[in-house]
PDB file of N, CA and C in Angstrom:
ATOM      1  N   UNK A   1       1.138  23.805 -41.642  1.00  0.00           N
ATOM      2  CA  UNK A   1       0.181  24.429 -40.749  1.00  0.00           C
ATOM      3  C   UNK A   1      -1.216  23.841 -40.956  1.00  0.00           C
ATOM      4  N   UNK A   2      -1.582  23.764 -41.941  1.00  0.00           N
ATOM      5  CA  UNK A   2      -2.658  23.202 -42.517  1.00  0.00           C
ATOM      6  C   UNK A   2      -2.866  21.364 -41.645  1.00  0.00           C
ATOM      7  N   UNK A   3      -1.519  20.923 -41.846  1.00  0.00           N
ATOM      8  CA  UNK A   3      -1.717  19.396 -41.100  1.00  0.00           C
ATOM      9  C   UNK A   3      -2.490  19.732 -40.100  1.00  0.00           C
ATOM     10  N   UNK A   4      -1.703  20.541 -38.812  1.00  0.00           N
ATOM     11  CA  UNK A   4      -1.587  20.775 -37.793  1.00  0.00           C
ATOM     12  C   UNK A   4      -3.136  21.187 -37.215  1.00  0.00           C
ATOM     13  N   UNK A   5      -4.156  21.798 -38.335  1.00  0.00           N
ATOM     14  CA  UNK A   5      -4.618  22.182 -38.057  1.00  0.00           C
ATOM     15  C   UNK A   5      -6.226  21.338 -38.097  1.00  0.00           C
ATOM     16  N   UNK A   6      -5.751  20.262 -39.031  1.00  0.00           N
ATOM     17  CA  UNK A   6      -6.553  18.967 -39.233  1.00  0.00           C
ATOM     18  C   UNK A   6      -6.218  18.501 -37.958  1.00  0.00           C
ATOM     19  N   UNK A   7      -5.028  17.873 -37.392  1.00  0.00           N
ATOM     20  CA  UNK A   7      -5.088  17.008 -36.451  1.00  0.00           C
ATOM     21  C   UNK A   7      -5.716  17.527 -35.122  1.00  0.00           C
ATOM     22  N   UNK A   8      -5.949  18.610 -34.699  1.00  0.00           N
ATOM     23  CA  UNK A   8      -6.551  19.307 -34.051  1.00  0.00           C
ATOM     24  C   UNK A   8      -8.153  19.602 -34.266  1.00  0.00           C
ATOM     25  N   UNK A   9      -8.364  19.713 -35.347  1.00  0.00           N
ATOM     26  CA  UNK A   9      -9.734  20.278 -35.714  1.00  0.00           C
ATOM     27  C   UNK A   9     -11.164  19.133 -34.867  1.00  0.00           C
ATOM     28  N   UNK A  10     -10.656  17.862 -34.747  1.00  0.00           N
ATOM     29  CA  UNK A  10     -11.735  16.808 -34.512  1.00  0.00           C
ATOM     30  C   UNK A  10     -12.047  17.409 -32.898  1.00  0.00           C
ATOM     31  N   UNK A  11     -10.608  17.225 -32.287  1.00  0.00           N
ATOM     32  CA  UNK A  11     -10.742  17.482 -30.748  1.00  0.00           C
ATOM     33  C   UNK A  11     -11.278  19.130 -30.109  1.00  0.00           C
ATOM     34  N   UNK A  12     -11.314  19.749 -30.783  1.00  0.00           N
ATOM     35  CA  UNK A  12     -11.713  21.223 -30.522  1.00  0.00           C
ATOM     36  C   UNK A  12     -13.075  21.025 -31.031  1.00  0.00           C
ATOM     37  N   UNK A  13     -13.764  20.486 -32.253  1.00  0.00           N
ATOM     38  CA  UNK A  13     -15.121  20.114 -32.563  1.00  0.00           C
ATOM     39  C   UNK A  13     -15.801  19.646 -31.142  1.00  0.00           C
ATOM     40  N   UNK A  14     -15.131  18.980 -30.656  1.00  0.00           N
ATOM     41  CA  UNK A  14     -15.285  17.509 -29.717  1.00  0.00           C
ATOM     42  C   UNK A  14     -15.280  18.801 -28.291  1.00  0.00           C
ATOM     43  N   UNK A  15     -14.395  19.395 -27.778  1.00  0.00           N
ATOM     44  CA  UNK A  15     -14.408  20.672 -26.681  1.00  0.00           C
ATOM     45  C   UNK A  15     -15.547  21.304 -26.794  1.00  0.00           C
ATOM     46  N   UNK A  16     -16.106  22.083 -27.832  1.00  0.00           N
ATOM     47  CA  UNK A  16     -16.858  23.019 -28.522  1.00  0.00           C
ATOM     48  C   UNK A  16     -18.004  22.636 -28.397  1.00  0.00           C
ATOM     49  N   UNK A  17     -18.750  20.981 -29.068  1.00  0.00           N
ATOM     50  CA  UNK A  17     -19.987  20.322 -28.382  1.00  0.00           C
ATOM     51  C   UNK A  17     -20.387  20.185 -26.856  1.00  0.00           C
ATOM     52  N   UNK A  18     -19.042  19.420 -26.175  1.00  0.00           N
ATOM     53  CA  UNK A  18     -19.147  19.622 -24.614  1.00  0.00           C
ATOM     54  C   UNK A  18     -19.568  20.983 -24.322  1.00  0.00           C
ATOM     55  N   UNK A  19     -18.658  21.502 -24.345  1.00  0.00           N
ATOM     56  CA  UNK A  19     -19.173  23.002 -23.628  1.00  0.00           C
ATOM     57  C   UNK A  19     -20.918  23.889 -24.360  1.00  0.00           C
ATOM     58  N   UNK A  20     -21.093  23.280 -25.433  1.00  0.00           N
ATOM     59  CA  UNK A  20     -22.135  24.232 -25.932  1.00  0.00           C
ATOM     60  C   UNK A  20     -23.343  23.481 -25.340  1.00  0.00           C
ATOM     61  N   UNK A  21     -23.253  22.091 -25.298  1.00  0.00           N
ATOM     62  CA  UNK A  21     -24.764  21.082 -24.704  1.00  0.00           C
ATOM     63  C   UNK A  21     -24.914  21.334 -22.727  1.00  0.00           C
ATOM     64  N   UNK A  22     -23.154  21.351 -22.363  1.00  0.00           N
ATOM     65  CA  UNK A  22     -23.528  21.409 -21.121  1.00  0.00           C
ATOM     66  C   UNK A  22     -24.299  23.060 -20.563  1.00  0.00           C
ATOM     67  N   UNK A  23     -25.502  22.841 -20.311  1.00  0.00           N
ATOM     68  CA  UNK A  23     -26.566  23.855 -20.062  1.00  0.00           C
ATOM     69  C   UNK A  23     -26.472  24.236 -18.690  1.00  0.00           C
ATOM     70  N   UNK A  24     -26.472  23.515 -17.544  1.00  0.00           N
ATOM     71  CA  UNK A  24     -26.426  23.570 -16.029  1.00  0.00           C
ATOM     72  C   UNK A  24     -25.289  24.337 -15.425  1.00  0.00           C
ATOM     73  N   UNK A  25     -24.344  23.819 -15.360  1.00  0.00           N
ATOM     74  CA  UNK A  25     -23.119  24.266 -15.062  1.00  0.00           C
ATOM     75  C   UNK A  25     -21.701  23.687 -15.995  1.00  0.00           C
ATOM     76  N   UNK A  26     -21.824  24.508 -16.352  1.00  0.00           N
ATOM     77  CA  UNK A  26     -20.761  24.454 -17.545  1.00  0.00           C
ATOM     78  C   UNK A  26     -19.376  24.355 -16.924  1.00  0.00           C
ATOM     79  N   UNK A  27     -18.389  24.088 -17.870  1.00  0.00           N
ATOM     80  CA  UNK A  27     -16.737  23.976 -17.088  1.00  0.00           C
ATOM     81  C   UNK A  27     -16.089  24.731 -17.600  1.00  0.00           C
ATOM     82  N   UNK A  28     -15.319  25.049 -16.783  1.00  0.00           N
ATOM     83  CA  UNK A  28     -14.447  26.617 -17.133  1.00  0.00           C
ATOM     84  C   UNK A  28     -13.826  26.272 -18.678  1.00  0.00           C
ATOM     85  N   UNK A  29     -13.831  27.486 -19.148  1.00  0.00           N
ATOM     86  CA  UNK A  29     -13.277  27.326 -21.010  1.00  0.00           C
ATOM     87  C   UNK A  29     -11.346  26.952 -20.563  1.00  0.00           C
ATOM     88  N   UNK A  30     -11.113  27.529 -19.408  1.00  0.00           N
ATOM     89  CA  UNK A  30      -9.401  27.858 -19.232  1.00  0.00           C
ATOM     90  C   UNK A  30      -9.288  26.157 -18.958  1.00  0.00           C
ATOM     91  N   UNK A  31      -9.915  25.080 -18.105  1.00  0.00           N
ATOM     92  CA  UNK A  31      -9.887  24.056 -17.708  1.00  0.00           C
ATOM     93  C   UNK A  31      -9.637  23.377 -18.698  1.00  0.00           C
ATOM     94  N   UNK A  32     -11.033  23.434 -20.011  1.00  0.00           N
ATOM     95  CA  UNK A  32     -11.061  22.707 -20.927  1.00  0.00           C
ATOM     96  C   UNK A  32     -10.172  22.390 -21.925  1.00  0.00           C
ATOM     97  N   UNK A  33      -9.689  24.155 -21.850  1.00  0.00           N
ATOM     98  CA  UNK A  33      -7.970  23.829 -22.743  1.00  0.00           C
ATOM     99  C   UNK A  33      -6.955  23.268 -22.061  1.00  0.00           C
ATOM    100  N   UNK A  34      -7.154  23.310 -20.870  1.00  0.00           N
ATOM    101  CA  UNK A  34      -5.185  22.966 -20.123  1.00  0.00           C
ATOM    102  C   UNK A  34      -5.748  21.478 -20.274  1.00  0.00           C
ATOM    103  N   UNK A  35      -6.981  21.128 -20.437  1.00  0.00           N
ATOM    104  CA  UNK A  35      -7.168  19.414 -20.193  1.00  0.00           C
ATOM    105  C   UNK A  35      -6.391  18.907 -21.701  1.00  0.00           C
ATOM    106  N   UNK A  36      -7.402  19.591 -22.596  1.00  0.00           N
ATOM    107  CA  UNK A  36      -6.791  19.243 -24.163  1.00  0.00           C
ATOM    108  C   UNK A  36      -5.056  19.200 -24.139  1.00  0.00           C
ATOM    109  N   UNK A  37      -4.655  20.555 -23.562  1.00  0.00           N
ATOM    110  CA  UNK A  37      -3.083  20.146 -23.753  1.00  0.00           C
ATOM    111  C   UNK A  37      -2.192  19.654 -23.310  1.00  0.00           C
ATOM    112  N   UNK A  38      -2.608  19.371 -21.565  1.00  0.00           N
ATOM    113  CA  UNK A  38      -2.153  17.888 -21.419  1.00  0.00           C
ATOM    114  C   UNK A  38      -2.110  16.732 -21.690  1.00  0.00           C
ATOM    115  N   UNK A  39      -3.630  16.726 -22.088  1.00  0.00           N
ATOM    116  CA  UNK A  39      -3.677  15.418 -23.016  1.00  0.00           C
ATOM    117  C   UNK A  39      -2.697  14.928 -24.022  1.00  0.00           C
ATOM    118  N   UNK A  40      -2.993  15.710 -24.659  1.00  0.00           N
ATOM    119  CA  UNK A  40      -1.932  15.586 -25.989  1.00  0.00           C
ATOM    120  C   UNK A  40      -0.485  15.624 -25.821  1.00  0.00           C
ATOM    121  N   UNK A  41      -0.593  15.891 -24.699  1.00  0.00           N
ATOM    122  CA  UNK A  41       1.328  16.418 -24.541  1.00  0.00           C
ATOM    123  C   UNK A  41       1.060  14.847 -23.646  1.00  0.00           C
ATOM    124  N   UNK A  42       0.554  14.385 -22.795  1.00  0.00           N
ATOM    125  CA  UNK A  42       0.777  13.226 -21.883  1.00  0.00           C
ATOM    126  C   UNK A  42       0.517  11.951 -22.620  1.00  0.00           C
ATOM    127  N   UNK A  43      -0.523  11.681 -23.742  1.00  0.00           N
ATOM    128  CA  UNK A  43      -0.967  10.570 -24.312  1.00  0.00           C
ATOM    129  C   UNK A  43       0.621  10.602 -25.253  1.00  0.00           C
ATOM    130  N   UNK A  44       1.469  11.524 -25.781  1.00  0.00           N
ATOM    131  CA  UNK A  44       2.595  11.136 -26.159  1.00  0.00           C
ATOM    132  C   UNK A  44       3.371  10.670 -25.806  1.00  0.00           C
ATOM    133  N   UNK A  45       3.846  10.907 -24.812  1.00  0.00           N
ATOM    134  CA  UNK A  45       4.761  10.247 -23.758  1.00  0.00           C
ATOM    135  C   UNK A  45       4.464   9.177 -23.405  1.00  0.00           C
ATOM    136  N   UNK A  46       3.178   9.025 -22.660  1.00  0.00           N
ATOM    137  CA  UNK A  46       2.419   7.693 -22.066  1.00  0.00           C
ATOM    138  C   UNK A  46       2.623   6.974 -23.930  1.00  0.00           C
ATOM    139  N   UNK A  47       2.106   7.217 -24.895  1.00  0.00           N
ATOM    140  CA  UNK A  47       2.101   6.127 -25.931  1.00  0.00           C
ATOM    141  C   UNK A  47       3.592   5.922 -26.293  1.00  0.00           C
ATOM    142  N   UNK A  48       4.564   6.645 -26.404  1.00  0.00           N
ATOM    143  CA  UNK A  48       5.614   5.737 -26.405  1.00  0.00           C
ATOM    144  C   UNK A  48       7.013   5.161 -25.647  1.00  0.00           C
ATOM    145  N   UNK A  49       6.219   5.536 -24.646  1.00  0.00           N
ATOM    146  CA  UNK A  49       6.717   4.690 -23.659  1.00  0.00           C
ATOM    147  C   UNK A  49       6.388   3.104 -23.541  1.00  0.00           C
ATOM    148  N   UNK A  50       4.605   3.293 -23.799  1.00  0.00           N
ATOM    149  CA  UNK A  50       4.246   2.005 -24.423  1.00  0.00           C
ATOM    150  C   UNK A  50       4.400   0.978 -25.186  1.00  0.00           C
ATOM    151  N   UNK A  51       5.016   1.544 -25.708  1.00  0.00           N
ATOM    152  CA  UNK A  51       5.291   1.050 -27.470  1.00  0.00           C
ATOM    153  C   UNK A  51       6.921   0.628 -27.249  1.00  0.00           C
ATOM    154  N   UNK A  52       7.427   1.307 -26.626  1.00  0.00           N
ATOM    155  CA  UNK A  52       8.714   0.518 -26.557  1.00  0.00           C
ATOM    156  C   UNK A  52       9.107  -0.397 -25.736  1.00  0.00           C
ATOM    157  N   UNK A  53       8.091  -0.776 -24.918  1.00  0.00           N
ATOM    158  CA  UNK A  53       7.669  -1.472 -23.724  1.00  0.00           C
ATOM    159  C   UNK A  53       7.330  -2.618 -24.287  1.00  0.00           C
ATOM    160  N   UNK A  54       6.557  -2.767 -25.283  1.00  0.00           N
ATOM    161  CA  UNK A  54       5.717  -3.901 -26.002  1.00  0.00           C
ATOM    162  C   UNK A  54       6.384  -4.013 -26.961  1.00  0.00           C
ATOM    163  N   UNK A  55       7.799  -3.066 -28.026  1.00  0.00           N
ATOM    164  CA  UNK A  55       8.605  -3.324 -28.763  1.00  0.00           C
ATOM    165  C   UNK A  55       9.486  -4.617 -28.318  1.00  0.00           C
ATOM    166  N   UNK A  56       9.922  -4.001 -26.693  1.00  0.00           N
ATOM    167  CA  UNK A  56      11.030  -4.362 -26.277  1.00  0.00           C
ATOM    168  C   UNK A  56      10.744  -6.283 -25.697  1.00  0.00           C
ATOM    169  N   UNK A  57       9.061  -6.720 -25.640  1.00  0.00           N
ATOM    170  CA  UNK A  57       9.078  -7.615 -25.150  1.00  0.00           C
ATOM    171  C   UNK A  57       8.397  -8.528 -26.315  1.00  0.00           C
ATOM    172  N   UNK A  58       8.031  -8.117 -27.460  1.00  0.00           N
ATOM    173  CA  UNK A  58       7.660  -8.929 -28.741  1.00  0.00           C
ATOM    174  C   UNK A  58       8.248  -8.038 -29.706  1.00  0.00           C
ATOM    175  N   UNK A  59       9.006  -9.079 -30.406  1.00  0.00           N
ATOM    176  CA  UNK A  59       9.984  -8.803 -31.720  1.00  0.00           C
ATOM    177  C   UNK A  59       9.002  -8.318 -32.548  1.00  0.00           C
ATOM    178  N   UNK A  60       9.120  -7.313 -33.483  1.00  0.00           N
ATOM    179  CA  UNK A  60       8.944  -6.466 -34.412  1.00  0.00           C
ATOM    180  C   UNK A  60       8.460  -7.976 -35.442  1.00  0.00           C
ATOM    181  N   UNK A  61       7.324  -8.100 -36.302  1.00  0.00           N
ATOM    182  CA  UNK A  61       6.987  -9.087 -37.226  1.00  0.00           C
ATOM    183  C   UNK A  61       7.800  -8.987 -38.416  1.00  0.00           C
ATOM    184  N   UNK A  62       8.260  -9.949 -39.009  1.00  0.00           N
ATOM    185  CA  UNK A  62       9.625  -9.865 -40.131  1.00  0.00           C
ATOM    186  C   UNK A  62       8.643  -9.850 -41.290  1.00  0.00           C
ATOM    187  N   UNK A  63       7.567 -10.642 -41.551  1.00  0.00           N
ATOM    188  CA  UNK A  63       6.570 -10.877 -42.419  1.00  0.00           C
ATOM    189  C   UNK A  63       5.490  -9.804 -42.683  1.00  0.00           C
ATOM    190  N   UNK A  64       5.330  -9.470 -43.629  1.00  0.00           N
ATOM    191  CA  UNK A  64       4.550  -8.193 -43.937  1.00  0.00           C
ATOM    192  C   UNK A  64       3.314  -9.166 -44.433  1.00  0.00           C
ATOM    193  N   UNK A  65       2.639 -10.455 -43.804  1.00  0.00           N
ATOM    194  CA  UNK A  65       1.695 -10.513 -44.144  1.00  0.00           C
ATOM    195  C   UNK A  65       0.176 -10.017 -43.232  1.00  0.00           C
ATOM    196  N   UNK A  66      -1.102 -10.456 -43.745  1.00  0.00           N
ATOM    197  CA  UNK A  66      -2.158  -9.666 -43.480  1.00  0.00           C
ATOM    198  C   UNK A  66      -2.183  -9.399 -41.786  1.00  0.00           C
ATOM    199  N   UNK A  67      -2.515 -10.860 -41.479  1.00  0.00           N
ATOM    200  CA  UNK A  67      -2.539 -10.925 -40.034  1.00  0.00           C
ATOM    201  C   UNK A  67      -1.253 -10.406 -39.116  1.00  0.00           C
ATOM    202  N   UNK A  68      -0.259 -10.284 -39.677  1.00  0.00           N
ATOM    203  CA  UNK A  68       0.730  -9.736 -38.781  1.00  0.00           C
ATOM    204  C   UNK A  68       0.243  -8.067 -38.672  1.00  0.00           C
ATOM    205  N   UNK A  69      -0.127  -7.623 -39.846  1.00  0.00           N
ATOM    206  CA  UNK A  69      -0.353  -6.172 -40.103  1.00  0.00           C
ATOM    207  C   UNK A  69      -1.386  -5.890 -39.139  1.00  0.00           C
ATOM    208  N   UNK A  70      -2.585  -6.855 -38.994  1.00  0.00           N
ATOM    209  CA  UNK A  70      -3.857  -6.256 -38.500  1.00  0.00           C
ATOM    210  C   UNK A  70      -3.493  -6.356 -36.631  1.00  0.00           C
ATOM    211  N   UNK A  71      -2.647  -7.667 -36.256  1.00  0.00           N
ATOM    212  CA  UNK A  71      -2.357  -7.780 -34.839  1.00  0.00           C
ATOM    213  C   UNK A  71      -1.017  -6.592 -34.814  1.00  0.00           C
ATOM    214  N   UNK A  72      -0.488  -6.103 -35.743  1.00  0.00           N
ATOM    215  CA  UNK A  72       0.264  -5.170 -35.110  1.00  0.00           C
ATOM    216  C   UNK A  72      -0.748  -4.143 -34.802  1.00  0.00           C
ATOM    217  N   UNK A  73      -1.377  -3.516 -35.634  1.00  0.00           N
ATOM    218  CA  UNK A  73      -2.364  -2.232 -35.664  1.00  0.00           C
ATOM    219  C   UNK A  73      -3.103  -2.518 -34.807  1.00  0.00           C
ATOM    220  N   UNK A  74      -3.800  -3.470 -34.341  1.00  0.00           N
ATOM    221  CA  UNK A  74      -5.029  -3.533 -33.500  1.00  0.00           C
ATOM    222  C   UNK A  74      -4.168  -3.465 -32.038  1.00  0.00           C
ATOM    223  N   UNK A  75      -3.253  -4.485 -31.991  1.00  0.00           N
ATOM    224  CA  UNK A  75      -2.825  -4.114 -30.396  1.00  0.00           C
ATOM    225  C   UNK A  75      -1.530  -3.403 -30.168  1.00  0.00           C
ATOM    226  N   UNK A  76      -0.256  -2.509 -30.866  1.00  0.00           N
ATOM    227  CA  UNK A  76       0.221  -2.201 -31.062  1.00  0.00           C
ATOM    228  C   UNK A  76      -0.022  -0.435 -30.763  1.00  0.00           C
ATOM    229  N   UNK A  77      -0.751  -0.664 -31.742  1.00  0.00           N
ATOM    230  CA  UNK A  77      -1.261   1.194 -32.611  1.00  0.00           C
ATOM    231  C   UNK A  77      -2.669   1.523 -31.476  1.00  0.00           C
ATOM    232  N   UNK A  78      -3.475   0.468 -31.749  1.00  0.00           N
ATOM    233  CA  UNK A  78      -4.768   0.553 -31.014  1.00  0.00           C
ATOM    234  C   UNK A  78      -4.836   0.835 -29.587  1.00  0.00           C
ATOM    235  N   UNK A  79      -4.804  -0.647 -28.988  1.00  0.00           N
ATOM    236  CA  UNK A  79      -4.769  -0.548 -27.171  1.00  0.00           C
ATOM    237  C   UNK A  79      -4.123   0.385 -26.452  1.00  0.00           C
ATOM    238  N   UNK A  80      -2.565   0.515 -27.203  1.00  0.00           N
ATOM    239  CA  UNK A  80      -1.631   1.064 -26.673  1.00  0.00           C
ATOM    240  C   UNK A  80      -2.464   3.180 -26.899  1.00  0.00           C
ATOM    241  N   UNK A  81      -2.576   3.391 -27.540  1.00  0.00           N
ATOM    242  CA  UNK A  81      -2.983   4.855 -27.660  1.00  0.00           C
ATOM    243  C   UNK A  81      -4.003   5.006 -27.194  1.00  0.00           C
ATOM    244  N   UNK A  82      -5.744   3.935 -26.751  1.00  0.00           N
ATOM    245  CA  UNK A  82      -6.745   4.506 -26.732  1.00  0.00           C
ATOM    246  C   UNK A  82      -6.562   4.314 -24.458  1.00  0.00           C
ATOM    247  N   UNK A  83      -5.163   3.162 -24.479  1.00  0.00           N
ATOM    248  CA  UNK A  83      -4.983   3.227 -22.942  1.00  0.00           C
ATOM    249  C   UNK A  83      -4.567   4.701 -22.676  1.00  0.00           C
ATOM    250  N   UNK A  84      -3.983   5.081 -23.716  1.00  0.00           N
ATOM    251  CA  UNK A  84      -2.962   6.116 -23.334  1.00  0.00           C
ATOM    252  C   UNK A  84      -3.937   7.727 -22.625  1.00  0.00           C
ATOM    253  N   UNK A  85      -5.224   7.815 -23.514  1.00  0.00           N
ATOM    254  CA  UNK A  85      -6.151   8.599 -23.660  1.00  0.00           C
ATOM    255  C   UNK A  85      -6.742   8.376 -22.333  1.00  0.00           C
ATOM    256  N   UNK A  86      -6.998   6.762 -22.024  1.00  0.00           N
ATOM    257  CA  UNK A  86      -7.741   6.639 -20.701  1.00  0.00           C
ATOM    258  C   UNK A  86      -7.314   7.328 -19.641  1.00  0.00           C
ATOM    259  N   UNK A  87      -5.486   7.010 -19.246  1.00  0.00           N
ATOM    260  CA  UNK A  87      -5.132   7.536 -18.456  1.00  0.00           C
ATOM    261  C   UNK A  87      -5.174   8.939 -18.483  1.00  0.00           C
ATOM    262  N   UNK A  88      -5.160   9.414 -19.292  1.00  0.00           N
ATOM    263  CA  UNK A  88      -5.287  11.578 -18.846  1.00  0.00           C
ATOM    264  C   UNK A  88      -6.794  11.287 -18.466  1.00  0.00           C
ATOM    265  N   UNK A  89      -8.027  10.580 -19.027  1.00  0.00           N
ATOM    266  CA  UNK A  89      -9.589  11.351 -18.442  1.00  0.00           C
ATOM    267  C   UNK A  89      -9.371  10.219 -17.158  1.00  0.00           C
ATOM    268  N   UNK A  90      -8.932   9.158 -16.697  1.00  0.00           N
ATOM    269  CA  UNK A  90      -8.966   8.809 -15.442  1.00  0.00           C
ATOM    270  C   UNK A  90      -8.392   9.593 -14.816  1.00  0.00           C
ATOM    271  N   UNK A  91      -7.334   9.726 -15.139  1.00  0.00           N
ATOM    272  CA  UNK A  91      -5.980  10.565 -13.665  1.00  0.00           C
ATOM    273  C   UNK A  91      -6.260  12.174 -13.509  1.00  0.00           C
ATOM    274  N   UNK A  92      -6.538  12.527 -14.704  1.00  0.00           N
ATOM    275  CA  UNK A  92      -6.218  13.877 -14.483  1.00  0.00           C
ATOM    276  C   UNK A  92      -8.039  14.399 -15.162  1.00  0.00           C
ATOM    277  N   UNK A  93      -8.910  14.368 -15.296  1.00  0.00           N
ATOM    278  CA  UNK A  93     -10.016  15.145 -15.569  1.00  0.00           C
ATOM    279  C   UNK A  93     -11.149  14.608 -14.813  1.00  0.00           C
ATOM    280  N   UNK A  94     -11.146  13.125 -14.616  1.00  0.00           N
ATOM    281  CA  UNK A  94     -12.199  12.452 -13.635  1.00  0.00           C
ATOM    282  C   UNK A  94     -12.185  13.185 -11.829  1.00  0.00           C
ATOM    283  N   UNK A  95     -10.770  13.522 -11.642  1.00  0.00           N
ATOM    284  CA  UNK A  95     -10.867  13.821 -10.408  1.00  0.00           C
ATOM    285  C   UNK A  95     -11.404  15.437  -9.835  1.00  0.00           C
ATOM    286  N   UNK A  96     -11.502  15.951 -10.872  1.00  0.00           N
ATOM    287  CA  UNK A  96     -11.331  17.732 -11.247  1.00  0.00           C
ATOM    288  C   UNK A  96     -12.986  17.826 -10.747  1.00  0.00           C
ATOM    289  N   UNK A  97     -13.422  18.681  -9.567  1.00  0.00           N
ATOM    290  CA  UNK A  97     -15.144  18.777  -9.164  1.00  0.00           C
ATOM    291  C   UNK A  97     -15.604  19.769 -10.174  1.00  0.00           C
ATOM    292  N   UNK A  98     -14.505  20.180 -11.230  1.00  0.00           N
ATOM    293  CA  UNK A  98     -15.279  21.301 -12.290  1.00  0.00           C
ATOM    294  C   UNK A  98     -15.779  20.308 -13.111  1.00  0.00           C
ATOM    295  N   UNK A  99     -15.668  19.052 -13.220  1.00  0.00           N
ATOM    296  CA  UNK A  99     -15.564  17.850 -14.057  1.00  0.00           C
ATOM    297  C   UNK A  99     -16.979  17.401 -13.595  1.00  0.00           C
ATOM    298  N   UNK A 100     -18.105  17.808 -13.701  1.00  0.00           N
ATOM    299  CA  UNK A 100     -19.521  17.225 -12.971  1.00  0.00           C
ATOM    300  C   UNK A 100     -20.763  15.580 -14.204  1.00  0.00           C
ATOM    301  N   UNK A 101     -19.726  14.648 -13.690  1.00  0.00           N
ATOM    302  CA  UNK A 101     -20.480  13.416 -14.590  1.00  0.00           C
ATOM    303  C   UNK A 101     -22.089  13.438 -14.426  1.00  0.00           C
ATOM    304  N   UNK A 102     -23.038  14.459 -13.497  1.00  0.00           N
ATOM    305  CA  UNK A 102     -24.086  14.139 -13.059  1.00  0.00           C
ATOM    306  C   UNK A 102     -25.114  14.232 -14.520  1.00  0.00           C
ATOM    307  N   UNK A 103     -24.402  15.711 -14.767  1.00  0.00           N
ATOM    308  CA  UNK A 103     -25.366  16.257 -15.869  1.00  0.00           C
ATOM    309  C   UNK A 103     -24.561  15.457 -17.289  1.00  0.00           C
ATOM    310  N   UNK A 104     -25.560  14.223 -17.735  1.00  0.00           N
ATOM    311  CA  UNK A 104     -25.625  14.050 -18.952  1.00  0.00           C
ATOM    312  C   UNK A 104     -25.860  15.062 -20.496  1.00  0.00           C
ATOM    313  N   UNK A 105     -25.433  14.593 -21.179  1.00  0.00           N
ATOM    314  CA  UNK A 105     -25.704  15.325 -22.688  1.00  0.00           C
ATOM    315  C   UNK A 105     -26.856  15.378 -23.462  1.00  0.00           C
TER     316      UNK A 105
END
């Protein structure tokens, strides 16, 4: 429980600032959660779907040396999860008019 509650803790920090700076018109608290838990439920799916996508078209590195480690992690682990993130705030929170980009932080 304790994990669970770390891996969560950054992104609710991260909800909690949004909503406390936005002063003008704020976004519904009910929005802000169904966004968080789609997210998380969609960046899973979307990431490994990815991943087996990019498994399936470059062989797994046999060599555990440096540079294999850092090009697995960087485009592997990296691109593949921070695309994954893009797509929920493109598809699904950019389009939302409770979603107002005008008012900066």
């Amino acid at each position: 429980m304790q994990l669970l509650l770390l891996a969560v803790a950054p992104a609710l920090a991260i909800m909690i600032y949004i909503y406390i700076k936005d002063k003008h018109e704020k976004e519904p608290k009910q929005l802000l959660v169904y966004n968080f838990l789609f997210g998380a439920v969609v960046s899973i799916v979307v990431t490994t779907i990815l991943y087996f996508l990019y498994s399936s078209f470059f062989t797994p590195f046999k060599e555990k040396s440096v540079f294999d480690q850092f090009v697995k992690a960087f485009f592997m682990v990296g691109l593949i999860e921070e695309f994954s993130k893009y797509i929920i705030v493109r598809y699904y929170a950019q389009p939302k008019k409770e979603f107002n980009p005008k008012n900066s932080l």
